[in-house]
Protein backbone atom coordinates (compact mmCIF):
# COMPACT_ATOMS: atom_id res chain seq x y z
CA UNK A 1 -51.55 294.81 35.41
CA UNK A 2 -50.42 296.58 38.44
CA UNK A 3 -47.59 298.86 36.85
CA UNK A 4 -48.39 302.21 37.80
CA UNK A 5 -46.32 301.40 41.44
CA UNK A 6 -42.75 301.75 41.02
CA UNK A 7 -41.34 298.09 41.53
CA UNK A 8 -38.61 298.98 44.04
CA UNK A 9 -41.64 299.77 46.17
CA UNK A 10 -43.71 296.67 45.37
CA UNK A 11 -42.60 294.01 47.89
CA UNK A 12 -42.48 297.23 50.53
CA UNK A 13 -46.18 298.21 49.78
CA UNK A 14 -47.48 294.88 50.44
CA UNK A 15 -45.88 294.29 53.98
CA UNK A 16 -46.84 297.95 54.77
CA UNK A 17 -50.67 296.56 53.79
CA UNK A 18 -50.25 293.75 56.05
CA UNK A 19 -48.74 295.31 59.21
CA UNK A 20 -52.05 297.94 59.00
CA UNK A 21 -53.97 295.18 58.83
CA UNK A 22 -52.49 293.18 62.21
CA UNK A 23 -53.14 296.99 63.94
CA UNK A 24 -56.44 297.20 63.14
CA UNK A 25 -57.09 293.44 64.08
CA UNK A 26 -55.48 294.03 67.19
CA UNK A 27 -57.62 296.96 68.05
CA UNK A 28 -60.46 294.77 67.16
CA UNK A 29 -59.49 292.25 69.26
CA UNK A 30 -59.11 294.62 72.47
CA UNK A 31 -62.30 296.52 72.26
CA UNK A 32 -64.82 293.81 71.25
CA UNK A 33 -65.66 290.33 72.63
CA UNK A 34 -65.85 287.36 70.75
CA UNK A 35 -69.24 286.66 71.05
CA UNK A 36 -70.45 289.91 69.45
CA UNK A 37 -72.21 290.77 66.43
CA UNK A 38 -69.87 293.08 64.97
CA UNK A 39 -67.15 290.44 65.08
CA UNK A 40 -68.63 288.63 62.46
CA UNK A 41 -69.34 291.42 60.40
CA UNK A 42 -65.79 292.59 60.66
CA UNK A 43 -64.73 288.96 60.02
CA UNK A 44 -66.65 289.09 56.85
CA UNK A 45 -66.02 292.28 55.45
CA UNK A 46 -61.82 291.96 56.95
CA UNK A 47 -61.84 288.57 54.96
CA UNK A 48 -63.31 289.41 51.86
CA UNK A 49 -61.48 293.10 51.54
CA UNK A 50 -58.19 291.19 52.78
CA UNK A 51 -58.52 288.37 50.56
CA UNK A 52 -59.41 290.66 46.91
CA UNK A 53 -56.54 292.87 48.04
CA UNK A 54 -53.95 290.27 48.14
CA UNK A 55 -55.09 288.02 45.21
CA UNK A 56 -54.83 291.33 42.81
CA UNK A 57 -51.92 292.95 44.01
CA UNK A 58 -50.14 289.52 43.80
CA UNK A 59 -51.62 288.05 40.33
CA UNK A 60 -51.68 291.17 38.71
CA UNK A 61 -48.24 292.54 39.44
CA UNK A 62 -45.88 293.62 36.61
CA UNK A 63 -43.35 290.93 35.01
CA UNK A 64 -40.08 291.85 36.46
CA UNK A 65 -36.97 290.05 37.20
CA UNK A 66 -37.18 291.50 40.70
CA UNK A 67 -39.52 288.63 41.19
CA UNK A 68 -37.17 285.84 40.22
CA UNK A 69 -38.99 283.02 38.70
CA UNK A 70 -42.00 285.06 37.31
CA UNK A 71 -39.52 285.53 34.55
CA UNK A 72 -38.72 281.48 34.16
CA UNK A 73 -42.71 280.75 34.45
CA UNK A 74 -43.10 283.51 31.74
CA UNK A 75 -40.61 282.45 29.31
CA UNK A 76 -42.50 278.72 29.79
CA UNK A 77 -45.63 279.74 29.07
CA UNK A 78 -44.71 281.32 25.96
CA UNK A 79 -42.91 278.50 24.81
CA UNK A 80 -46.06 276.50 25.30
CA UNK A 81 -48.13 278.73 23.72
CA UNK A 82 -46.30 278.07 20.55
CA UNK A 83 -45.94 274.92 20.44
CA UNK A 84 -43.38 273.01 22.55
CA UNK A 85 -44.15 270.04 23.81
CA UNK A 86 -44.64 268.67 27.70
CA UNK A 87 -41.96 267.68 28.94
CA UNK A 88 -41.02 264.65 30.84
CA UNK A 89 -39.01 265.79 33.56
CA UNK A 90 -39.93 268.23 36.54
CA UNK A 91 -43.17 268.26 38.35
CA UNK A 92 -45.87 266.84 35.30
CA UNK A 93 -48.88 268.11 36.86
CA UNK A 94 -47.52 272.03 37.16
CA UNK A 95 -46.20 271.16 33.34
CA UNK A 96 -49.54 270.42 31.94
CA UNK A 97 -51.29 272.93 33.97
CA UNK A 98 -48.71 275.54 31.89
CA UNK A 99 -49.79 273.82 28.37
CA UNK A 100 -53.17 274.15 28.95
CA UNK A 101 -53.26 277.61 30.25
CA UNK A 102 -50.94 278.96 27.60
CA UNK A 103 -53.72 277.79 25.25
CA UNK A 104 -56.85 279.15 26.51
CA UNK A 105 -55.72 282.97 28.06
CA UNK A 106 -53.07 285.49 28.13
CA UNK A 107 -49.96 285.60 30.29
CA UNK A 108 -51.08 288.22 32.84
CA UNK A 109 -54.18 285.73 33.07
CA UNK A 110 -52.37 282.90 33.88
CA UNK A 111 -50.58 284.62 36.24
CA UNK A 112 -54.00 285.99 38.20
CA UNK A 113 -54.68 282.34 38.03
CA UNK A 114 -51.82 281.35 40.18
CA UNK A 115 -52.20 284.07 42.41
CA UNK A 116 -56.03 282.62 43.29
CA UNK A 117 -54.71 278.90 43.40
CA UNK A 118 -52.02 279.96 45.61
CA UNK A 119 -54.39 282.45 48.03
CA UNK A 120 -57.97 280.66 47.85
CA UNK A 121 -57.04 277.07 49.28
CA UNK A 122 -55.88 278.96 52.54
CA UNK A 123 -58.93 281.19 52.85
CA UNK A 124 -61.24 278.02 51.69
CA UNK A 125 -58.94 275.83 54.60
CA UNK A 126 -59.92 278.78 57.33
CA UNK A 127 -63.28 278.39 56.13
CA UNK A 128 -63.92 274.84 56.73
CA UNK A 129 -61.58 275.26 59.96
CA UNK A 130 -62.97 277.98 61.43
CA UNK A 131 -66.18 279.20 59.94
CA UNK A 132 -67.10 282.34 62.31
CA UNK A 133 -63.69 283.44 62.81
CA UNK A 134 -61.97 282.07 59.25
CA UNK A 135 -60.29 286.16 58.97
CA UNK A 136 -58.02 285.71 62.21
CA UNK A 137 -55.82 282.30 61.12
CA UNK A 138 -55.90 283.45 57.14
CA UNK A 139 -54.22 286.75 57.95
CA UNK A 140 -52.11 285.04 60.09
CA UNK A 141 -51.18 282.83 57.27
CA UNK A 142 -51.18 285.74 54.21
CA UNK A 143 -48.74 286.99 57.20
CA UNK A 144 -45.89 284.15 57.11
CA UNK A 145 -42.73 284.88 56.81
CA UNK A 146 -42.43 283.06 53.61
CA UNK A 147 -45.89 283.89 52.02
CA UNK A 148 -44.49 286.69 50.17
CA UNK A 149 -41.76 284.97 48.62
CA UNK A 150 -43.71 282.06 47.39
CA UNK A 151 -46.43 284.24 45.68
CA UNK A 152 -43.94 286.10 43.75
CA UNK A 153 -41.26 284.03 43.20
CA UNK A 154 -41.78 280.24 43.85
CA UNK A 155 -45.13 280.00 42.41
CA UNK A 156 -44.98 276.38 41.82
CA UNK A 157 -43.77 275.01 45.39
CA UNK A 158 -46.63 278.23 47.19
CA UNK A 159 -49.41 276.78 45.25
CA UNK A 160 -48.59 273.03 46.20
CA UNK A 161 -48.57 273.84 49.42
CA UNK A 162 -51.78 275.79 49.31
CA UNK A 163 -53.67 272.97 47.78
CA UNK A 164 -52.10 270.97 50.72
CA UNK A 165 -53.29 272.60 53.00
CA UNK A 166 -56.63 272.62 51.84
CA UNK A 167 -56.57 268.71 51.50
CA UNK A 168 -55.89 268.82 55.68
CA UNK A 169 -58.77 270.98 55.53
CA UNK A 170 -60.86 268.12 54.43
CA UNK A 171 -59.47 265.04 55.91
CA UNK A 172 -62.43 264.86 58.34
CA UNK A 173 -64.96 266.44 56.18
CA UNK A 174 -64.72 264.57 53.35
CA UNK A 175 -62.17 261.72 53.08
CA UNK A 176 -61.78 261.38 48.78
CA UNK A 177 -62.02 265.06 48.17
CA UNK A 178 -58.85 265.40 51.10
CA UNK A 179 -56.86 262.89 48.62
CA UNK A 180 -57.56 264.43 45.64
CA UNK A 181 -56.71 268.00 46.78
CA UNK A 182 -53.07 265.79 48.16
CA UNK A 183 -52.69 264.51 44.33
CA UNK A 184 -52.92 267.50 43.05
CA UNK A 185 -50.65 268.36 45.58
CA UNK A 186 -47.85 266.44 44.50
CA UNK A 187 -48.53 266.60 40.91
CA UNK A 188 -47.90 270.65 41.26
CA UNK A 189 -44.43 270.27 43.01
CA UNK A 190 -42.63 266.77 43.99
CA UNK A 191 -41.14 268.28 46.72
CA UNK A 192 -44.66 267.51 48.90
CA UNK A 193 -43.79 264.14 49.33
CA UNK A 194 -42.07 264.96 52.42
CA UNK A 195 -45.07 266.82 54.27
CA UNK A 196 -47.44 264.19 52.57
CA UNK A 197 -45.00 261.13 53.79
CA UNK A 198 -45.74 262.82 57.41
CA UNK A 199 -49.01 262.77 57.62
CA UNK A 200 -49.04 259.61 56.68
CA UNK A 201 -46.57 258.57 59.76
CA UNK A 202 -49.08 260.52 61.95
CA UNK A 203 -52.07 258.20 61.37
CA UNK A 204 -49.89 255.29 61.88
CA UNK A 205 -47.85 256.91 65.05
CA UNK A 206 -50.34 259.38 67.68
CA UNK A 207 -48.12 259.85 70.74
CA UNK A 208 -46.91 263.06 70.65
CA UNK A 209 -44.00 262.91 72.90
CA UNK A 210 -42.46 260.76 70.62
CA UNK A 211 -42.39 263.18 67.61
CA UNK A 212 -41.05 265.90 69.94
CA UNK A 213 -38.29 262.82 71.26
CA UNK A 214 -37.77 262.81 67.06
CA UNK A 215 -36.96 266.69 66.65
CA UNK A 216 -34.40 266.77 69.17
CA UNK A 217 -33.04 263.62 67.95
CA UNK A 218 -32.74 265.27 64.43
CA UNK A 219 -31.25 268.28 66.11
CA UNK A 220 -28.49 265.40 67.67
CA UNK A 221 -28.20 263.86 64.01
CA UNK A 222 -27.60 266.71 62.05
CA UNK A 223 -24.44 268.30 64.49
CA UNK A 224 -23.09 264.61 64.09
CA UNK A 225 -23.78 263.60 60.85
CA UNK A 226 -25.18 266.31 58.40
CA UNK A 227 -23.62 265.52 55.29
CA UNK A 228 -24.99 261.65 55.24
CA UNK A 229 -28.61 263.30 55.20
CA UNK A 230 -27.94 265.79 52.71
CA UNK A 231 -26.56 262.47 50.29
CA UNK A 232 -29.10 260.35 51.53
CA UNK A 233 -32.34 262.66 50.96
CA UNK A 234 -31.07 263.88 47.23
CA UNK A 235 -30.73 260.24 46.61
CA UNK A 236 -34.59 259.81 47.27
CA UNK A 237 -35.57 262.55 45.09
CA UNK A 238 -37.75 264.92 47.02
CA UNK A 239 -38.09 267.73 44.94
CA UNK A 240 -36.57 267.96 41.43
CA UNK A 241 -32.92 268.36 40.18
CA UNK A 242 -32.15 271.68 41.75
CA UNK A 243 -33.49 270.25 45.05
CA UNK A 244 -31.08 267.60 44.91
CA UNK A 245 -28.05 270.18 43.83
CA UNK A 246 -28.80 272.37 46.58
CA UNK A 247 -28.66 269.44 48.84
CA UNK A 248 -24.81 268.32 47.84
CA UNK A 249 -23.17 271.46 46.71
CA UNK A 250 -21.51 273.36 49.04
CA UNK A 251 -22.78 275.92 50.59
CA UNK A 252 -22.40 279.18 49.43
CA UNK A 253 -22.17 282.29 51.36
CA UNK A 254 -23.61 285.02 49.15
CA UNK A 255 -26.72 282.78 49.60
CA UNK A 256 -27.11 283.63 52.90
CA UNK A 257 -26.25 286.15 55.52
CA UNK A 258 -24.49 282.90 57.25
CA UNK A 259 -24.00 279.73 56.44
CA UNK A 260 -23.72 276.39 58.63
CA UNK A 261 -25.75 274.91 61.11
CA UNK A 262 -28.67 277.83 61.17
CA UNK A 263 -29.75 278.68 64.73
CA UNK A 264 -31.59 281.18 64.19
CA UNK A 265 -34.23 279.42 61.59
CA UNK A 266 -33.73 276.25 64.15
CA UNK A 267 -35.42 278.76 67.05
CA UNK A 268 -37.67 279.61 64.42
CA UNK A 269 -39.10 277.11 63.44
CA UNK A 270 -39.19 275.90 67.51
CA UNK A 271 -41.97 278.26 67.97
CA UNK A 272 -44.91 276.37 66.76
CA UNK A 273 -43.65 273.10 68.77
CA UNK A 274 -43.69 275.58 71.51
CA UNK A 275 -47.41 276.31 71.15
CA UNK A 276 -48.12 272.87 70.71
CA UNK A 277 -46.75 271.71 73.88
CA UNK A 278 -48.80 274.36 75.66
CA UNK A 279 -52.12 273.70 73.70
CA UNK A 280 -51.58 269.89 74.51
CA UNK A 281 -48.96 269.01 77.57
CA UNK A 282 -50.54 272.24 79.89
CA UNK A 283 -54.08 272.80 78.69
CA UNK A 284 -55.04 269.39 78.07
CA UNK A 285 -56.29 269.94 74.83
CA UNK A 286 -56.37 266.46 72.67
CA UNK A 287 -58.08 267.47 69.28
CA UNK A 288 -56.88 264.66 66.82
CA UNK A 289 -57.19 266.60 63.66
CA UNK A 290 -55.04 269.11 65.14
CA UNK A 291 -52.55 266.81 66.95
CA UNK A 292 -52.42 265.13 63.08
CA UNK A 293 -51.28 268.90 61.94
CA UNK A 294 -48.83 269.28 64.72
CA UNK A 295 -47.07 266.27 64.02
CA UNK A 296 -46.62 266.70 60.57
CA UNK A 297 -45.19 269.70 61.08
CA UNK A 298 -42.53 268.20 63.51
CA UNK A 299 -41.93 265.35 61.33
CA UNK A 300 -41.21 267.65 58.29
CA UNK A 301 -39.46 269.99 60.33
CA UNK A 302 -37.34 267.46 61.65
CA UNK A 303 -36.33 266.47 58.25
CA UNK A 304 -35.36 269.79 57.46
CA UNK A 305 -33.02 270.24 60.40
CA UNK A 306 -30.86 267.20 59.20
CA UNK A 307 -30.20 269.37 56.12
CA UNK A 308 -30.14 272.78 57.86
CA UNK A 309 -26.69 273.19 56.46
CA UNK A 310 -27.56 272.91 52.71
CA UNK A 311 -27.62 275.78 50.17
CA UNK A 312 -31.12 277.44 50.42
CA UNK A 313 -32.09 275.00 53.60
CA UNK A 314 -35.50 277.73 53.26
CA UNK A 315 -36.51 275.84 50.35
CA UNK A 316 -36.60 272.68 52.40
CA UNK A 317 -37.91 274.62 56.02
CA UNK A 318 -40.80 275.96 53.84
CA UNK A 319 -41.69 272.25 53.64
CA UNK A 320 -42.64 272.76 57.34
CA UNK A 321 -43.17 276.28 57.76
CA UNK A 322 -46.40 276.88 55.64
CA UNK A 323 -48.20 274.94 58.12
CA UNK A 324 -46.76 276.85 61.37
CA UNK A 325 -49.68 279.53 61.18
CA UNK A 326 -52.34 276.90 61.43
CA UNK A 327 -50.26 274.80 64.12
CA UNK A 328 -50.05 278.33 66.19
CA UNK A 329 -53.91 279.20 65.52
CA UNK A 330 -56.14 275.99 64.90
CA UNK A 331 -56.57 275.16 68.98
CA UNK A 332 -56.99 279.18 69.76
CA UNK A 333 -60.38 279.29 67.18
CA UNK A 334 -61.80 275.83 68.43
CA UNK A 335 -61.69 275.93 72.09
CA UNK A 336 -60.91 278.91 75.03
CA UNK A 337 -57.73 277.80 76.42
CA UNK A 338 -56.46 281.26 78.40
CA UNK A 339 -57.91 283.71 80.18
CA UNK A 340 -59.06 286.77 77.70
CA UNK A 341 -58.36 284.28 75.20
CA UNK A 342 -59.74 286.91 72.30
CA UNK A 343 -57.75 290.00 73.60
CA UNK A 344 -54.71 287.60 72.80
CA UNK A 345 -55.39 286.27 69.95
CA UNK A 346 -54.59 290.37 68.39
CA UNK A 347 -51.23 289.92 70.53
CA UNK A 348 -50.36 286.54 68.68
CA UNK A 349 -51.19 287.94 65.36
CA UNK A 350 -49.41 290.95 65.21
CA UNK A 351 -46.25 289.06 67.41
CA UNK A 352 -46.31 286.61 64.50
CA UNK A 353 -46.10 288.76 61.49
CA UNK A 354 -43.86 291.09 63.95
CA UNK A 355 -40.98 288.14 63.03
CA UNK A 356 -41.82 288.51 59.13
CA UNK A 357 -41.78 292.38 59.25
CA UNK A 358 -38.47 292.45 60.88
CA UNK A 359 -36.73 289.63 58.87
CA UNK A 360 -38.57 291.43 55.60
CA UNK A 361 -36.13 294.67 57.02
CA UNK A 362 -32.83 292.83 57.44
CA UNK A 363 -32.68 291.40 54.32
CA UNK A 364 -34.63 293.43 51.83
């Protein structure tokens, strides 16, 4: 265990780590080209040192209430590990994954575990994605503005969406593995329905114009009618009880530094649509896998922005936001789009974490 670093400095260190990191890429970036040798070698050795960095600091940090839920996962385990039974309600797959864990290995074991279930779908995802240049899009995704918080804190909900990720990762590769990795999905946290539901819509639905048509519309729906979609989507049960309360409650201000209709996450989370209408609309580029990605993300999004107003609407946005790194990056590592396209790619990474640095400062 990582105790020796006093824990008001924990969270600080890591984005400190991270922020080096996106300099040193973006040196990279500027004085090499992309067909060079010693951009593999840095994309091996960046990857690896990157990758062992993270997964320790996060799985091996000290048990702490700073860290929220740690403390609820903790008290779980050892409940488990002395003999209380599974229980019915909540997500069933995350509960028996505690049972069996709390039999076999300690606590700060189990909690190393979660950190590598949470981190090694993303850098496995990058891998089958992108295999010379796999480094770029996983720092870019270690780099989200909710990574952080979901490594720490909601362990449950960061490791479904890992392991969803890494099913997208293997929709065209290999077809049953893709659905497993979505099962397990689901079974870790029942709030992936919603992303899962998407990309189901997007093999049914492929013109993207229409899903962009759909995130305005939801834009439209929630200023007129916000509180019927806050009823309506606790009533279907995404997520599990708390979900469902942070949906109808009202919301509370010490929650957030504002409350209401949430512009600034709504610009936010416009970004990667942004991206995607250049990648697609002005460069031509018609990848299907990706355009599968991109609409999910809208689709999700879009959900999200019906309940913008709801306590902890992040919970719900993080439904679409741990795919924006791969909806920013996937075209930018498959084809050359721009001019210099490497050179930018340093700009894009250290822009994008720029938005988690700053938002880590105003409200940490």
């Amino acid at each position: 265990m990582i105790d020796f670093i006093p824990i008001k400095y924990y969270s600080f260190l890591y984005y400190q780590f991270i922020l080096l990191i996106g300099f040193i890429t973006l040196f990279h970036t500027y004085v090499l080209k992309e067909s060079e040798i010693k951009v593999l070698i840095f994309n091996r050795f960046f990857s690896l040192f990157v990758f062992s960095t993270v997964l320790f600091y996060i799985g091996l940090r000290p048990l702490n209430g700073v860290f929220v839920d740690m403390t609820t996962y903790a008290h779980s385990f050892n409940q488990y590990k002395h003999g209380m039974p599974i229980s019915d309600h909540g997500d069933i797959g995350f509960a028996y994954f505690l049972k069996f864990t709390s039999q076999i290995m300690s606590q700060d074991m189990f909690f190393l575990l979660c950190a590598f279930i949470y981190i090694y779908p993303l850098f496995k995802a990058c891998k089958n994605w992108f295999p010379f240049h796999y480094f770029f899009p996983f720092l870019m995704l270690i780099g989200s503005f909710s990574f952080w918080t979901y490594g720490v804190n909601g362990m449950r909900n960061g490791m479904a969406t890992s392991v969803f990720i890494l099913a997208l990762s293997y929709v065209f590769k290999n077809r049953k593995l893709a659905f497993i990795f979505f099962a397990i999905a689901l079974a870790l946290h029942k709030s992936m329905m919603l992303p899962l539901m998407a990309y189901l819509v997007t093999t049914i639905m492929t013109d993207t114009k229409k899903y962009y048509f759909f995130w305005v519309l939801a834009i439209l729906l929630s200023v007129t009618m916000g509180g019927v979609w806050e009823n309506l989507f606790a009533s279907l049960g995404f997520g599990d009880d708390r979900f469902a309360a942070y949906l109808t409650q009202e919301a509370d201000a010490s929650k957030f530094s504002s409350t209401g209709f949430r512009y600034d996450f709504l610009l936010y989370g416009a970004v990667p649509l942004m991206f995607g209408y250049f990648y697609i609309f002005k460069k031509g580029y018609n990848n299907i896998e990706y355009k599968r990605i991109l609409h999910t993300y809208i689709v999700a999004n879009g959900f999200w922005i019906m309940v913008i107003r709801a306590n902890f609407s992040n919970r719900f946005a993080y439904l679409s936001w741990f795919l924006m790194a791969i909806v920013i990056a996937y075209p930018l590592f498959k084809e050359a789009l721009v001019k210099k396209q490497f050179k930018k790619i340093g700009v894009i990474i250290l822009l994008y974490y720029g938005f988690t640095y700053a938002m880590y400062n105003v409200y940490y």
